[in-house]
Protein backbone atom coordinates (compact mmCIF):
# COMPACT_ATOMS: atom_id res chain seq x y z
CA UNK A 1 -19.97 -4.80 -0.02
CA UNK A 2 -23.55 -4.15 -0.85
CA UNK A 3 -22.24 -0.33 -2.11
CA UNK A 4 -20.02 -2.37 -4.36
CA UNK A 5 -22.94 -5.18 -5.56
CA UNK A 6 -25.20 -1.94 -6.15
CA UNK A 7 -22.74 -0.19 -8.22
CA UNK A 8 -22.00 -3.50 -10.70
CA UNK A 9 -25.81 -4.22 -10.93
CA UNK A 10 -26.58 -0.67 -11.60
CA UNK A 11 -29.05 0.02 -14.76
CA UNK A 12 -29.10 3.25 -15.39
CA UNK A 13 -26.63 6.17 -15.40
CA UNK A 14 -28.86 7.02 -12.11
CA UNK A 15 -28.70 4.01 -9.98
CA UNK A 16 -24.96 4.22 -11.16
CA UNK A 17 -24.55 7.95 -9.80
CA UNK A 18 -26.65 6.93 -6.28
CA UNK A 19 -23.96 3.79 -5.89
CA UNK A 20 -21.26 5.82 -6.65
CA UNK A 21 -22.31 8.51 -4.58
CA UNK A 22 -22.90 6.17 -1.59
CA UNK A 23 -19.33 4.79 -1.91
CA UNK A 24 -17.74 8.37 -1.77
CA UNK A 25 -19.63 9.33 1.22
CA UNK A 26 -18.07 6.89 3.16
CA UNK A 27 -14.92 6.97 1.86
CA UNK A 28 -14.84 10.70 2.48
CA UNK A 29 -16.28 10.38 6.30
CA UNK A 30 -13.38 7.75 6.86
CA UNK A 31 -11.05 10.66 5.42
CA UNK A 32 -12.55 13.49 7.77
CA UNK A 33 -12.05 11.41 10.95
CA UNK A 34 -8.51 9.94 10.94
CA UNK A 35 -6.11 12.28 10.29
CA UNK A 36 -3.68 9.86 9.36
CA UNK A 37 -5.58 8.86 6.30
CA UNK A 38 -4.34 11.03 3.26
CA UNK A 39 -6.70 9.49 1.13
CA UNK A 40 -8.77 6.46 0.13
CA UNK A 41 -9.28 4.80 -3.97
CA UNK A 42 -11.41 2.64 -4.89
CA UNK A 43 -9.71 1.52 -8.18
CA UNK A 44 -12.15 -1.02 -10.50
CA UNK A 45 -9.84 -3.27 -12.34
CA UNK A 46 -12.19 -2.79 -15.44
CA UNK A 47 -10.85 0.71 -17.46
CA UNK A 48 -14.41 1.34 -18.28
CA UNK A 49 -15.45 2.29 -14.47
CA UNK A 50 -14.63 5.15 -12.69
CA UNK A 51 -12.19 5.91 -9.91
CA UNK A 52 -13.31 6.53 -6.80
CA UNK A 53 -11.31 8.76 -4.59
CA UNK A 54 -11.46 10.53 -1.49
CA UNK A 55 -8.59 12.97 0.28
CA UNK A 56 -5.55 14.49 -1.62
CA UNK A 57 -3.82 11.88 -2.86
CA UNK A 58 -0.42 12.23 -3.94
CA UNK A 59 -0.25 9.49 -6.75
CA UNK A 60 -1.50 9.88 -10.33
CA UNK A 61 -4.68 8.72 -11.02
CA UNK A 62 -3.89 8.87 -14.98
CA UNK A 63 -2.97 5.51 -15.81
CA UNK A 64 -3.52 4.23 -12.60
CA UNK A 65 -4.04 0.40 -14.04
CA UNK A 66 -0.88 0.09 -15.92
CA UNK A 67 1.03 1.10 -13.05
CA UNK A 68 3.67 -2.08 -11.76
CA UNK A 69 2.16 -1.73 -8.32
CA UNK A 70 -1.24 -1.95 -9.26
CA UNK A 71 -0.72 -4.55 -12.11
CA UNK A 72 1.19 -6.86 -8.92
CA UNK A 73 -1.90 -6.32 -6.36
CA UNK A 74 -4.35 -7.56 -8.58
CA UNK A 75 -2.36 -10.56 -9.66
CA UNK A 76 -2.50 -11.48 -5.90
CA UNK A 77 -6.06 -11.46 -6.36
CA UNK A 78 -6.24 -14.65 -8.50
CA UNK A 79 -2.76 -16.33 -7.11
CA UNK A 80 -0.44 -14.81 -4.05
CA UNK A 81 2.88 -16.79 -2.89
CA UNK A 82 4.75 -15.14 -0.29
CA UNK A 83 7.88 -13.75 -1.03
CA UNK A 84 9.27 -15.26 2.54
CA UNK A 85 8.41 -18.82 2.14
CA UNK A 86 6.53 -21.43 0.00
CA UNK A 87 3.52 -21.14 1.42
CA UNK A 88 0.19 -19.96 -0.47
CA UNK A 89 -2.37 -17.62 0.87
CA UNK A 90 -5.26 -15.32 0.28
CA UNK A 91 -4.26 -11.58 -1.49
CA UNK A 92 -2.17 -9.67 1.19
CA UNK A 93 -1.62 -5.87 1.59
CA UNK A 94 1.33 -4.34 -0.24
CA UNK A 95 2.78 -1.30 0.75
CA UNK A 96 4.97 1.08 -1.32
CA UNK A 97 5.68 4.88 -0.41
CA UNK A 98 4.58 7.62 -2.92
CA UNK A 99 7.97 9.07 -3.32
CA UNK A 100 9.02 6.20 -5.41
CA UNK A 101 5.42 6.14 -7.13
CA UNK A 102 3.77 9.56 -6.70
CA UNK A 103 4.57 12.71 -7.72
CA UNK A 104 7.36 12.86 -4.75
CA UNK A 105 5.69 12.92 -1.83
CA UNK A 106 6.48 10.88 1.35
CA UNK A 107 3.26 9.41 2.59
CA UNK A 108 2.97 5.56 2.74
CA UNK A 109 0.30 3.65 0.45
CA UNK A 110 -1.30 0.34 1.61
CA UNK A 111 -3.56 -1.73 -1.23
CA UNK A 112 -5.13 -4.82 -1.40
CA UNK A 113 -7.80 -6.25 -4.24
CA UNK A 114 -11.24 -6.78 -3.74
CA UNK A 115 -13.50 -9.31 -5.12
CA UNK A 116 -17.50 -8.85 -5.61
CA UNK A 117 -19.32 -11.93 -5.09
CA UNK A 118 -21.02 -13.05 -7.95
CA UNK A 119 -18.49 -11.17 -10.57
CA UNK A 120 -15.44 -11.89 -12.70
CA UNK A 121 -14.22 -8.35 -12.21
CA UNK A 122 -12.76 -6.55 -8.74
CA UNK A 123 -11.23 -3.51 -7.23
CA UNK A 124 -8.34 -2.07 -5.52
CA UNK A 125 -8.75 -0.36 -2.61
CA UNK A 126 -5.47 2.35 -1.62
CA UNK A 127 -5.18 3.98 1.58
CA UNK A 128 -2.68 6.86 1.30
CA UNK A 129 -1.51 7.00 5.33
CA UNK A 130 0.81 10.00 6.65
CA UNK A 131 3.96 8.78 6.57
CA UNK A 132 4.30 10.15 10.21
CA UNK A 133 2.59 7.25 10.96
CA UNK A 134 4.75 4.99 10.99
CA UNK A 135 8.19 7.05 11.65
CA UNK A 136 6.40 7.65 15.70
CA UNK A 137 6.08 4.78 15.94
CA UNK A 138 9.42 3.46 14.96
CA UNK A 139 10.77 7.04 16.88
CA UNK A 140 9.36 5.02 20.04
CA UNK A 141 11.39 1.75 19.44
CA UNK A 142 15.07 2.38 20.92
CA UNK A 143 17.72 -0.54 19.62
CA UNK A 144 20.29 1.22 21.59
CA UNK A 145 22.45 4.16 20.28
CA UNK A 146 22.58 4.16 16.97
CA UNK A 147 19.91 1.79 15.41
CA UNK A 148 17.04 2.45 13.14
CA UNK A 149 13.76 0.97 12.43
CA UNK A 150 13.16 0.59 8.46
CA UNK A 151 9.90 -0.81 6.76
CA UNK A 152 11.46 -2.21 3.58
CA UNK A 153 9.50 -3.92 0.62
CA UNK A 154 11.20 -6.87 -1.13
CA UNK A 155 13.15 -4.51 -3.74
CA UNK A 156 15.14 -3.60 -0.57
CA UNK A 157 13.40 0.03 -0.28
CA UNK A 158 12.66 1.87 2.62
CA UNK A 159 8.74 2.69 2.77
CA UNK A 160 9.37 4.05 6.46
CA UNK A 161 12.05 4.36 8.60
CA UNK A 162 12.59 6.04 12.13
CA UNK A 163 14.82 8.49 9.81
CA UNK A 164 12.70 10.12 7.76
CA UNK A 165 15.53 11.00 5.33
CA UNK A 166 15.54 7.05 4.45
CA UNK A 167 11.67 6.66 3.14
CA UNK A 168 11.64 5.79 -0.59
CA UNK A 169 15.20 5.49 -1.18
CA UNK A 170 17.35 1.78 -1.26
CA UNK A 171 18.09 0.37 2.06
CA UNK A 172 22.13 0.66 2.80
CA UNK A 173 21.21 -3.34 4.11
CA UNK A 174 21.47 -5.09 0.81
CA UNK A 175 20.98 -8.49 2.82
CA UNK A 176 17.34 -7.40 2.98
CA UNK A 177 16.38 -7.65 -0.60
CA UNK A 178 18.06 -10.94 -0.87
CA UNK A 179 16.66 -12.37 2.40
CA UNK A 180 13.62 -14.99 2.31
CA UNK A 181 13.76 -15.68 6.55
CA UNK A 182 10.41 -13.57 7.74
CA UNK A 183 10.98 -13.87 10.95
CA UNK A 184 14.61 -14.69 11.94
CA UNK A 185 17.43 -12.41 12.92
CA UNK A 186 20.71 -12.26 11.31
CA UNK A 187 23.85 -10.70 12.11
CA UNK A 188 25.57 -8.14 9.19
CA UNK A 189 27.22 -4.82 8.43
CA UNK A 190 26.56 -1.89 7.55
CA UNK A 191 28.11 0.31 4.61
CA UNK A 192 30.86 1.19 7.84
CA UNK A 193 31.78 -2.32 8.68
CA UNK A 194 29.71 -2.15 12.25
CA UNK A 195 28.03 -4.93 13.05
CA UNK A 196 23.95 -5.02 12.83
CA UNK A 197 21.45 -7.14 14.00
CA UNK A 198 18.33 -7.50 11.81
């Protein structure tokens, strides 16, 4: 936070440089010592700063603001409303794999906005995770022969699944995208006519 304070109250192009600089030092040690991290952003909302960016991430930078995902995390920033139920709350995390945003890849990206205090203008922070991540740990989560575990954003596609064949692609389970219960099961089929519990 004070990185971030020192950075928008910088002066000169060189307390600019030694705020930026700070920031990318730490973003780059938090890089080096998780290998699950593929990368880390920090993405001002204002076009006239800089990108900060740590790792080898798989998205494009180059017109990073106008993309939808970006545009919908800092919207959340001023107003969020769950997509599950009426209820109002402070910004959440989305998540959205690269394959459907990047340049193909399969890792798993995880943003959220940032406010400054004392300024009109925020950020986006991005963590770029292995997709591995998450496949483990749904790998470790046995439904019985035949089931899957699937991370699946409101557009009804898979992020991660415990079939790595399924990340970024639709989810066969069209009931997800038109489900608003967050934390009920329901009973369906899948494309085969077998039943599923979800």
């Amino acid at each position: 936070q004070s990185d971030l304070s020192d950075l928008l109250s910088a002066k000169s192009n060189y307390d600019k440089f030694v705020a930026t600089d700070s920031i990318s030092k730490k973003l780059s040690s938090q890089t080096t010592t998780d290998s699950n991290i593929v990368a880390i952003s920090l993405i001002p909302q204002s076009a006239d700063e800089a990108v900060i960016t740590s790792g080898n991430s798989g998205l494009k930078m180059d017109g990073i603001r106008d993309q939808e995902w970006f545009k919908k995390v800092t919207a959340s920033n001023t107003e969020y409303t769950s997509y599950y139920s009426d209820e109002t709350a402070a910004p959440q995390n989305y998540w959205f794999s690269t394959s459907v945003e990047g340049d193909g890849g399969k890792n798993v990206a995880m943003v959220r906005s940032l406010k400054t205090m004392g300024s009109a203008t925020g950020y986006v922070i991005m963590l770029e995770l292995k997709n591995t991540l998450l496949e483990e740990a749904f790998k470790s989560v046995s439904l019985g022969d035949g089931s899957r575990v699937q991370l699946v954003d409101p557009n009804g596609t898979v992020i991660a699944s415990s079939l790595p064949a399924e990340d970024g692609v639709a989810s066969e389970f069209g009931f997800i995208k038109d489900s608003k219960n967050k934390n009920n099961s329901q009973e369906a089929k899948d494309l085969n006519g077998k039943d599923v519990l979800a």
